[in-house]
N, C-alpha and C. Protein backbone atom coordinates (compact mmCIF):
# COMPACT_ATOMS: atom_id res chain seq x y z
N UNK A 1 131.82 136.20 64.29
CA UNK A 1 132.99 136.36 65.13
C UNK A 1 134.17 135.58 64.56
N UNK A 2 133.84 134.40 64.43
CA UNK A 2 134.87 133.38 63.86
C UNK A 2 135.56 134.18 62.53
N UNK A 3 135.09 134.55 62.01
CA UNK A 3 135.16 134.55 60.06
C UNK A 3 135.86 136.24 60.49
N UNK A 4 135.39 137.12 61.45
CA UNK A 4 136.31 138.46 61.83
C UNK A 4 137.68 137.91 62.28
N UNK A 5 138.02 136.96 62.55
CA UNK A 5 139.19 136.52 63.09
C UNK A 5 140.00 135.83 62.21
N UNK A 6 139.49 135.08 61.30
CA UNK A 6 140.33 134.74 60.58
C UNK A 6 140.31 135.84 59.11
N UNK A 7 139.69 136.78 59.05
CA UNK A 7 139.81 137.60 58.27
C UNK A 7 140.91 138.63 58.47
N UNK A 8 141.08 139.19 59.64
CA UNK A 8 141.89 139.64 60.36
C UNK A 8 143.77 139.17 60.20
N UNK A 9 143.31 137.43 60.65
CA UNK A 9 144.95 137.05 60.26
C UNK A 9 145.13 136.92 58.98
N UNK A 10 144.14 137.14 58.11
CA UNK A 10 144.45 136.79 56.25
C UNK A 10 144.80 138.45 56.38
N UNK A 11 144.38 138.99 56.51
CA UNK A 11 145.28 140.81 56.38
C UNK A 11 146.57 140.68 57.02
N UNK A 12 146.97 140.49 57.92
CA UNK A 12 148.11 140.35 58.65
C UNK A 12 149.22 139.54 57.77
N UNK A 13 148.55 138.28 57.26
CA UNK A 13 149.59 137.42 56.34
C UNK A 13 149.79 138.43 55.17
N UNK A 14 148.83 138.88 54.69
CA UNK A 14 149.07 140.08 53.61
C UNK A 14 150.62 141.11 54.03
N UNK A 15 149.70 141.67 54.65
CA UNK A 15 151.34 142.16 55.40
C UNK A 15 152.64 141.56 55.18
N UNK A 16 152.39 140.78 56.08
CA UNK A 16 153.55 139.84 56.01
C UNK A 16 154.60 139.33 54.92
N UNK A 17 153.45 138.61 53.90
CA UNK A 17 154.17 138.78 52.26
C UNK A 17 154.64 139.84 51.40
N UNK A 18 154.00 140.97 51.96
CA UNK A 18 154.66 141.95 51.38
C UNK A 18 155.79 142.59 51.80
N UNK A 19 156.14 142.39 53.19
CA UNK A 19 157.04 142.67 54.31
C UNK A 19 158.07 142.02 54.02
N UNK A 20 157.67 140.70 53.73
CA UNK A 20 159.82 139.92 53.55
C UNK A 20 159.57 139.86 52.85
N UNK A 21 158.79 140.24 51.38
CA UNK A 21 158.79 140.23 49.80
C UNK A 21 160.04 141.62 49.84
N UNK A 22 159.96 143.03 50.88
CA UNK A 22 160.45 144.08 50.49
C UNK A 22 161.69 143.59 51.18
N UNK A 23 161.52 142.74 52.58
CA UNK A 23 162.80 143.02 53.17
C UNK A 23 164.18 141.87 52.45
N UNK A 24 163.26 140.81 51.10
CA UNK A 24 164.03 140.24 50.63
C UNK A 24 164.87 141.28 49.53
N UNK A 25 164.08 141.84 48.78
CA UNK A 25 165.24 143.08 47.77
C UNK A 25 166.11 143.78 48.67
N UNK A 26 165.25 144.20 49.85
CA UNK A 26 166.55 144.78 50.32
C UNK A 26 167.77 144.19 51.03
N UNK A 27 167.83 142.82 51.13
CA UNK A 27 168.65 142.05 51.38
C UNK A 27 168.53 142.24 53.39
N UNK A 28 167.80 142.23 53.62
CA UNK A 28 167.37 141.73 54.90
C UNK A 28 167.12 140.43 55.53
N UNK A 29 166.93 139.76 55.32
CA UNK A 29 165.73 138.41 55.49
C UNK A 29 166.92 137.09 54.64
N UNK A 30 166.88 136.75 55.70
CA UNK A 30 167.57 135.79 55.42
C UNK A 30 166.75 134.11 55.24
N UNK A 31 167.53 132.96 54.49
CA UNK A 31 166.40 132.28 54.29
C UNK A 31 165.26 131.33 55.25
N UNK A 32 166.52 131.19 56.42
CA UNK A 32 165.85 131.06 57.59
C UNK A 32 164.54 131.15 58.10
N UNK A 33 164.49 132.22 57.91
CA UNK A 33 163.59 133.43 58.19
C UNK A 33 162.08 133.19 57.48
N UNK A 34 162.72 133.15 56.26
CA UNK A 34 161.66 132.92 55.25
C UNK A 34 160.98 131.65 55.24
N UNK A 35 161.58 130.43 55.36
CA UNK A 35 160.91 129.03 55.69
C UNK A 35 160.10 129.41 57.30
N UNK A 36 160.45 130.14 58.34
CA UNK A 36 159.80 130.44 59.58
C UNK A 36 158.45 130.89 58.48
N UNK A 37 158.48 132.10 58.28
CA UNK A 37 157.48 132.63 58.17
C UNK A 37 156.16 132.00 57.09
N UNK A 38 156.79 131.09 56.11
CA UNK A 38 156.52 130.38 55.31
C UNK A 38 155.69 129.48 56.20
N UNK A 39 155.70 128.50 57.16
CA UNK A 39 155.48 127.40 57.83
C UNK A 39 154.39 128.34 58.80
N UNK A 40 154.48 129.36 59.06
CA UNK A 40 153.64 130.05 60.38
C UNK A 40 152.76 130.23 59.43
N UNK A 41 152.52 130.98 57.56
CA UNK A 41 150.95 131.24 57.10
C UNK A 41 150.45 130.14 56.99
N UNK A 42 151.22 128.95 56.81
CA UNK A 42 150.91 127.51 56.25
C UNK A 42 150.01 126.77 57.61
N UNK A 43 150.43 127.41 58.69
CA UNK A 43 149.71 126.62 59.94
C UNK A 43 148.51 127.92 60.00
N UNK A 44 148.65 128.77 59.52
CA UNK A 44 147.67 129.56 59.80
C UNK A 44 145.93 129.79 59.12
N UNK A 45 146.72 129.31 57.03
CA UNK A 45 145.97 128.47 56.81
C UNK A 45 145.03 127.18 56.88
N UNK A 46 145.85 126.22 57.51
CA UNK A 46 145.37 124.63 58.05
C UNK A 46 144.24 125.43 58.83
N UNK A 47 144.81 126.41 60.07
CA UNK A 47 143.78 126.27 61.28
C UNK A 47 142.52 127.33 60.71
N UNK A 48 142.54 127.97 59.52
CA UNK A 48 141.23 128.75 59.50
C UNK A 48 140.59 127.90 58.18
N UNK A 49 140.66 126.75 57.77
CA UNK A 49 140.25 125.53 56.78
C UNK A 49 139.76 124.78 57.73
N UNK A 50 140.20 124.63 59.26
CA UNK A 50 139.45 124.04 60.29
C UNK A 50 138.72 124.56 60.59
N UNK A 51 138.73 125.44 60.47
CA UNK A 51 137.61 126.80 61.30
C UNK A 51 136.66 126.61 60.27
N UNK A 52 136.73 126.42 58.98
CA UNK A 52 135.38 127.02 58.08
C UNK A 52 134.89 124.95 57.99
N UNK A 53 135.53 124.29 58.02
CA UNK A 53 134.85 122.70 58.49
C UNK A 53 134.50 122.49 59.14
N UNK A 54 133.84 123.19 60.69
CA UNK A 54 133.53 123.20 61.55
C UNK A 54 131.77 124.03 61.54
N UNK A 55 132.65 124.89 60.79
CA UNK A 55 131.39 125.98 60.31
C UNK A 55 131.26 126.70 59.17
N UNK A 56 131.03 125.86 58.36
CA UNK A 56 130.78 126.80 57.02
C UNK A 56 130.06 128.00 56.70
N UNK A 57 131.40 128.89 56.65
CA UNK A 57 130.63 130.53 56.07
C UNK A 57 131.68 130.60 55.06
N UNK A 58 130.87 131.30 54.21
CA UNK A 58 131.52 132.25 53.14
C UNK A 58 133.05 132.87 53.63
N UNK A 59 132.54 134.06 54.40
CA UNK A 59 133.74 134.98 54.41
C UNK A 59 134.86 134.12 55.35
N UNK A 60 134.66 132.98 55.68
CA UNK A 60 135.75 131.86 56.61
C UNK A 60 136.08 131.58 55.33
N UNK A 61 135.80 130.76 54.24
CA UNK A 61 136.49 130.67 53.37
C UNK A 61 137.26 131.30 52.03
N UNK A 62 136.58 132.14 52.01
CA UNK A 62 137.35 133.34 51.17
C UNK A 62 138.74 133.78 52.02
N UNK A 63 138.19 134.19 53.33
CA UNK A 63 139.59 134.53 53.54
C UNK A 63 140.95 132.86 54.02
N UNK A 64 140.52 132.08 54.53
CA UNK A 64 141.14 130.65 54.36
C UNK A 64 141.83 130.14 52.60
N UNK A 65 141.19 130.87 51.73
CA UNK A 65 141.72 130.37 50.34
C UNK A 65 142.68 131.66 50.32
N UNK A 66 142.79 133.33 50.63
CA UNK A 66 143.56 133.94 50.60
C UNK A 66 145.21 133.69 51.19
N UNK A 67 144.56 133.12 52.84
CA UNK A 67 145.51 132.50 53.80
C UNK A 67 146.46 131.27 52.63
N UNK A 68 145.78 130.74 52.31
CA UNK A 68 146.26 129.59 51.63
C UNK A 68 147.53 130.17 50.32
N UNK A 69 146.85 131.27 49.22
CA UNK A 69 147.23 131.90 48.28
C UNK A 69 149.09 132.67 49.15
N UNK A 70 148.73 132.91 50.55
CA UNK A 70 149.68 133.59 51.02
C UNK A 70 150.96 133.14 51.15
N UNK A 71 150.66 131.62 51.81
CA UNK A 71 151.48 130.75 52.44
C UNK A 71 152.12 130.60 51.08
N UNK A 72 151.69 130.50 49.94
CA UNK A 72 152.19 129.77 48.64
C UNK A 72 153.29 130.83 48.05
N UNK A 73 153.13 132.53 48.56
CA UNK A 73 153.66 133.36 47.82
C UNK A 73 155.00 133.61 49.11
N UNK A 74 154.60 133.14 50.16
CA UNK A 74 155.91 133.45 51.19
C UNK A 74 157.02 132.61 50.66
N UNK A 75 156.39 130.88 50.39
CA UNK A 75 157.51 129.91 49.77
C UNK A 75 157.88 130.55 48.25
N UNK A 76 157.59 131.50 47.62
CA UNK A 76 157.71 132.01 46.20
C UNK A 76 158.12 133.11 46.59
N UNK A 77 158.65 133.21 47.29
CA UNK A 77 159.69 134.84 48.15
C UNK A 77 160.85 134.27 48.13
N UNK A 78 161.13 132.61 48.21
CA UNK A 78 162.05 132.18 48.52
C UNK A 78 163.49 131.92 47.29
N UNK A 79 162.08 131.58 45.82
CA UNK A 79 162.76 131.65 44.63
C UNK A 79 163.51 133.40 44.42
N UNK A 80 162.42 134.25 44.69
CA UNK A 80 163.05 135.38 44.25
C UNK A 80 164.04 135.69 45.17
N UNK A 81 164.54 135.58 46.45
CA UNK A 81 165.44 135.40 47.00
C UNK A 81 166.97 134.73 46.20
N UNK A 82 166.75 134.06 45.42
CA UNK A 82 167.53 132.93 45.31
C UNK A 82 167.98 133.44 43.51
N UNK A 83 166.86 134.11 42.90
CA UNK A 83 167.52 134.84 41.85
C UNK A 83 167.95 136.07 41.93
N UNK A 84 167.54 136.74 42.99
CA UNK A 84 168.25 138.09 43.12
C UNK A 84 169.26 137.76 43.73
N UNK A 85 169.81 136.84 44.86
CA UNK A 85 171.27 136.59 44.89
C UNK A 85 172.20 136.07 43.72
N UNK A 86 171.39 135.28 42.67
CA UNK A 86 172.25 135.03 41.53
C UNK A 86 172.34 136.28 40.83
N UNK A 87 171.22 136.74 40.52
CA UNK A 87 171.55 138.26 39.91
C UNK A 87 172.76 139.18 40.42
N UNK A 88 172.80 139.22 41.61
CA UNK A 88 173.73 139.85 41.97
C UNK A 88 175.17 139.66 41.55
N UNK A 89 175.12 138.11 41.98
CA UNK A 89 176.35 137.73 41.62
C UNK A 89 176.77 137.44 40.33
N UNK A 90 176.24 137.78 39.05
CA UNK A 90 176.54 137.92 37.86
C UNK A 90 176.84 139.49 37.54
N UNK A 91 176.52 140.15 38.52
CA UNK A 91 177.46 141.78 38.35
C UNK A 91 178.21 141.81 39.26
N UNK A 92 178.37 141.04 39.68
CA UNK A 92 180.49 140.80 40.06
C UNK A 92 181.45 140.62 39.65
């Protein structure tokens, strides 16, 4: 049950990174936004690393190291944010 649940929010964070990964090219998502969402996989990670210290299974930690991998690529949404606005502004 446990390890369906946090497997569940490691798909969802998936989502997610890919979601303001697209809505950053398209100039949606502002950076705000991005530290929010950044800080929500990052707590989402912590709490399913609690979950598998409590009870060690496999699929709790596979998906807790994904969770983890996620949180790291939301804050690395933030660089590409930050060169596609310079990009931009070098074809001005």
């Amino acid at each position: 049950m446990r390890a369906d649940v946090v497997e569940l929010v490691f798909a969802g964070a998936v989502v997610v990174v890919f979601g303001s990964a697209a809505a950053v090219v398209l100039e949606r998502l502002s950076r705000a936004w991005l530290l929010r969402l950044g800080a929500l996989l990052s707590a989402a990670a912590v709490a399913a690393w609690v979950v598998f210290a409590l009870k060690p299974e496999r699929a709790v930690a596979v998906a807790a190291a994904g969770l983890t991998v996620c949180a790291a690529f939301e804050f690395a949404v933030l660089t590409l944010r930050r060169l596609l606005a310079h990009g931009r502004d070098l074809d001005r």
